[in-house]
C-alpha atoms as a PDB file:
ATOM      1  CA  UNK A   1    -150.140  94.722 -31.281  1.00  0.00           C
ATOM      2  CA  UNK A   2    -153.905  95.429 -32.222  1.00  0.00           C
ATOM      3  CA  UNK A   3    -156.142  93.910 -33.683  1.00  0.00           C
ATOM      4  CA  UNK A   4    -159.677  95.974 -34.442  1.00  0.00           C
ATOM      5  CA  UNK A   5    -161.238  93.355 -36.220  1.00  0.00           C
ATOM      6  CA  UNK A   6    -160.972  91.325 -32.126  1.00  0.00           C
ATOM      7  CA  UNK A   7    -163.040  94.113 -30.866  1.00  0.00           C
ATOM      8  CA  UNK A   8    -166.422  92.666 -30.186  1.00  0.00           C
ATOM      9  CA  UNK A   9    -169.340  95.352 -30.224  1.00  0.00           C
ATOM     10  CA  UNK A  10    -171.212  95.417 -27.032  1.00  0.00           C
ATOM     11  CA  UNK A  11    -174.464  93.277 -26.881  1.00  0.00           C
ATOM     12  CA  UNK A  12    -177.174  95.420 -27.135  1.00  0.00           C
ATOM     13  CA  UNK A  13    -179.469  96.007 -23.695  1.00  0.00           C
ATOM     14  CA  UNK A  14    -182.631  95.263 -25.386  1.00  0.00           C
ATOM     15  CA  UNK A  15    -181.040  92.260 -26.948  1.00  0.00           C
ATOM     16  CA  UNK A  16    -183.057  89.400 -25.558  1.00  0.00           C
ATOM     17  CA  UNK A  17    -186.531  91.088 -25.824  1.00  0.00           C
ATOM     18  CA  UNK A  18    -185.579  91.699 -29.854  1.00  0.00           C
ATOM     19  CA  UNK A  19    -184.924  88.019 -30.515  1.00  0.00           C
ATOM     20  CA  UNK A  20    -188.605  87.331 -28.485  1.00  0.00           C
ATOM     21  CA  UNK A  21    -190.023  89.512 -30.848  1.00  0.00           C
ATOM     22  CA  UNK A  22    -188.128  88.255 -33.763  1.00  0.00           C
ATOM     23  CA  UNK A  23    -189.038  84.699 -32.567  1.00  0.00           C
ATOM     24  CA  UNK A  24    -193.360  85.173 -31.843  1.00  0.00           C
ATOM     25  CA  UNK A  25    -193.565  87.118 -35.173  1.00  0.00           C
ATOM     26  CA  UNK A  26    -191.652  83.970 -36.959  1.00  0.00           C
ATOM     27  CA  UNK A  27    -193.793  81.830 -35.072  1.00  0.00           C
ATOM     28  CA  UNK A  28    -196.790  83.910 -36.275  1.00  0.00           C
ATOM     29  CA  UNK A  29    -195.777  83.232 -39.394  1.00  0.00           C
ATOM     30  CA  UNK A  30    -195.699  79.228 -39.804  1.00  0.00           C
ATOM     31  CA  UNK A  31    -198.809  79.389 -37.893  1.00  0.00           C
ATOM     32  CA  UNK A  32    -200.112  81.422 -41.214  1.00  0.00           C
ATOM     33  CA  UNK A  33    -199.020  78.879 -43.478  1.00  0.00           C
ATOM     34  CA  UNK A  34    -200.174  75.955 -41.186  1.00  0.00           C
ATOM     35  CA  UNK A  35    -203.879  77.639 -41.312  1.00  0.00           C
ATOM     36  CA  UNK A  36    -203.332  77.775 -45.169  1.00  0.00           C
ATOM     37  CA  UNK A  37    -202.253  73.973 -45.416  1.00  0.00           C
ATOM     38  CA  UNK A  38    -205.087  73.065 -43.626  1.00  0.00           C
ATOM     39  CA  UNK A  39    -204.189  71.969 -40.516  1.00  0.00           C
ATOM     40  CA  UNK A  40    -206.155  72.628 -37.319  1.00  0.00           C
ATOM     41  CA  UNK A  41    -205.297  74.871 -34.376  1.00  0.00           C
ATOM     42  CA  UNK A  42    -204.189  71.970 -31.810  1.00  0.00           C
ATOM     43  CA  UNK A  43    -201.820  70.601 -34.714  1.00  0.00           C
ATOM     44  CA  UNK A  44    -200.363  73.653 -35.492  1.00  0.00           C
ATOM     45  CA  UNK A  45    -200.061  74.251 -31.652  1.00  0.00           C
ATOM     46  CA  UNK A  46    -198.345  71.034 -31.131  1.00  0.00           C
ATOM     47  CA  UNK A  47    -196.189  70.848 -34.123  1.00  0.00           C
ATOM     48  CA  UNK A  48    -194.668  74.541 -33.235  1.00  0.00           C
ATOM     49  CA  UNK A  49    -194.461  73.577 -29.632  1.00  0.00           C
ATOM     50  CA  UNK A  50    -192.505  70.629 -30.856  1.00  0.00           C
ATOM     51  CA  UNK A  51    -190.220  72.633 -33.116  1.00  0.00           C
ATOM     52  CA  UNK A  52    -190.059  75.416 -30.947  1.00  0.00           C
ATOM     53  CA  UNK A  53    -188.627  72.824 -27.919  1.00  0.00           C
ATOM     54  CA  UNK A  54    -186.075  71.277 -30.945  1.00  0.00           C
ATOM     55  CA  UNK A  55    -184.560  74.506 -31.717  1.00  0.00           C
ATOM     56  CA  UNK A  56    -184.040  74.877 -28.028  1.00  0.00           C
ATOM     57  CA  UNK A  57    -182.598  71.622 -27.086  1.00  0.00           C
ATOM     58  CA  UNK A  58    -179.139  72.862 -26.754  1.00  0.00           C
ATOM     59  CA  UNK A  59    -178.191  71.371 -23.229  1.00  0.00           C
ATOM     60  CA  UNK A  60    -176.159  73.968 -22.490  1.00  0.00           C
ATOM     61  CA  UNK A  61    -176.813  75.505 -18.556  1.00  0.00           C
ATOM     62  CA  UNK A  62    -176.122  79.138 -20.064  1.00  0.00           C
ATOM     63  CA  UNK A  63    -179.097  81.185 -20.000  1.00  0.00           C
ATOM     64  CA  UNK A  64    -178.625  82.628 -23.233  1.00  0.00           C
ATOM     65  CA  UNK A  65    -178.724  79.292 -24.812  1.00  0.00           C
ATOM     66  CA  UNK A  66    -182.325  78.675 -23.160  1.00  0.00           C
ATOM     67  CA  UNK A  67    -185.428  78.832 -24.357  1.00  0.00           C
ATOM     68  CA  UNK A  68    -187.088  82.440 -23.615  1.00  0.00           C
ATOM     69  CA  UNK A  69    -190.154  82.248 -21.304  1.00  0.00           C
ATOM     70  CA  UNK A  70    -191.530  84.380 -24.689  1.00  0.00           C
ATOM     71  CA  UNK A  71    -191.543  81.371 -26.183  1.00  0.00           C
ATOM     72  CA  UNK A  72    -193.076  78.963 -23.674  1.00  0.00           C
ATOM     73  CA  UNK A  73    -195.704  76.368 -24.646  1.00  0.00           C
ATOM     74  CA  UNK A  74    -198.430  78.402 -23.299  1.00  0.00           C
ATOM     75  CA  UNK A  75    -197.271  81.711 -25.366  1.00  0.00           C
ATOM     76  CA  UNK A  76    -196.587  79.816 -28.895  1.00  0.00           C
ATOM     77  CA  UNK A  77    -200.395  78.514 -28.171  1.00  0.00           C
ATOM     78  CA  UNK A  78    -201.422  82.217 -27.507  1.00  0.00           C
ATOM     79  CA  UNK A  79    -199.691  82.836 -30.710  1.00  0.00           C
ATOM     80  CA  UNK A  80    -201.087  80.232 -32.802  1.00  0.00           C
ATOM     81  CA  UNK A  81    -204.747  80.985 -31.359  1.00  0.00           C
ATOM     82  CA  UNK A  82    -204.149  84.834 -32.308  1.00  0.00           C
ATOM     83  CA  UNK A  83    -203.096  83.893 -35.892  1.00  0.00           C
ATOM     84  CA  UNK A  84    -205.979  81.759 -36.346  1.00  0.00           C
ATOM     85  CA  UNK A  85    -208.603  84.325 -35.389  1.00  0.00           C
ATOM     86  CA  UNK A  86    -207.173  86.506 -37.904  1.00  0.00           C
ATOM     87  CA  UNK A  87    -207.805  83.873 -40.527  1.00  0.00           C
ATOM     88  CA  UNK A  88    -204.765  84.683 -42.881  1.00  0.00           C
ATOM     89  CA  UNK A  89    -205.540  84.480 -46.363  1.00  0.00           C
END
């Protein structure tokens, strides 16, 4: 017997690079409202580093379940310094 809702839909190819892009423009993002709390471009750097690493943390050896090397400590500060030039209002 068949079941069509057990058919899984192919991942898509350009999967991973989507979810990076997804990810740095979310990360753009808080780095917006950090600039608009207040907060200065080291401490937004570290505290998105930080939660960046926590979302992350899954301890799983899967690649998929890894952090992207979009997202590295070095990009997210890349990110964060971008944002801040642009001085979001």
């Amino acid at each position: 017997m068949s079941f069509p809702w057990l058919v899984c839909t192919p991942p898509r190819p350009d999967g991973a690079e989507r979810r990076a892009e997804v990810a740095a423009a979310e990360l753009a993002s808080r780095a917006g409202v950090l600039y608009r709390l207040g907060f200065s471009q080291a401490d937004a750097t570290r505290r998105l580093t930080q939660a960046v690493a926590w979302e992350y943390d899954t301890g799983s050896p899967r690649p998929a379940y890894s952090r992207p090397a979009a997202l590295s400590d070095q990009a997210i500060a890349r990110i964060v310094a971008d944002t801040f030039a642009r001085r979001p209002a």
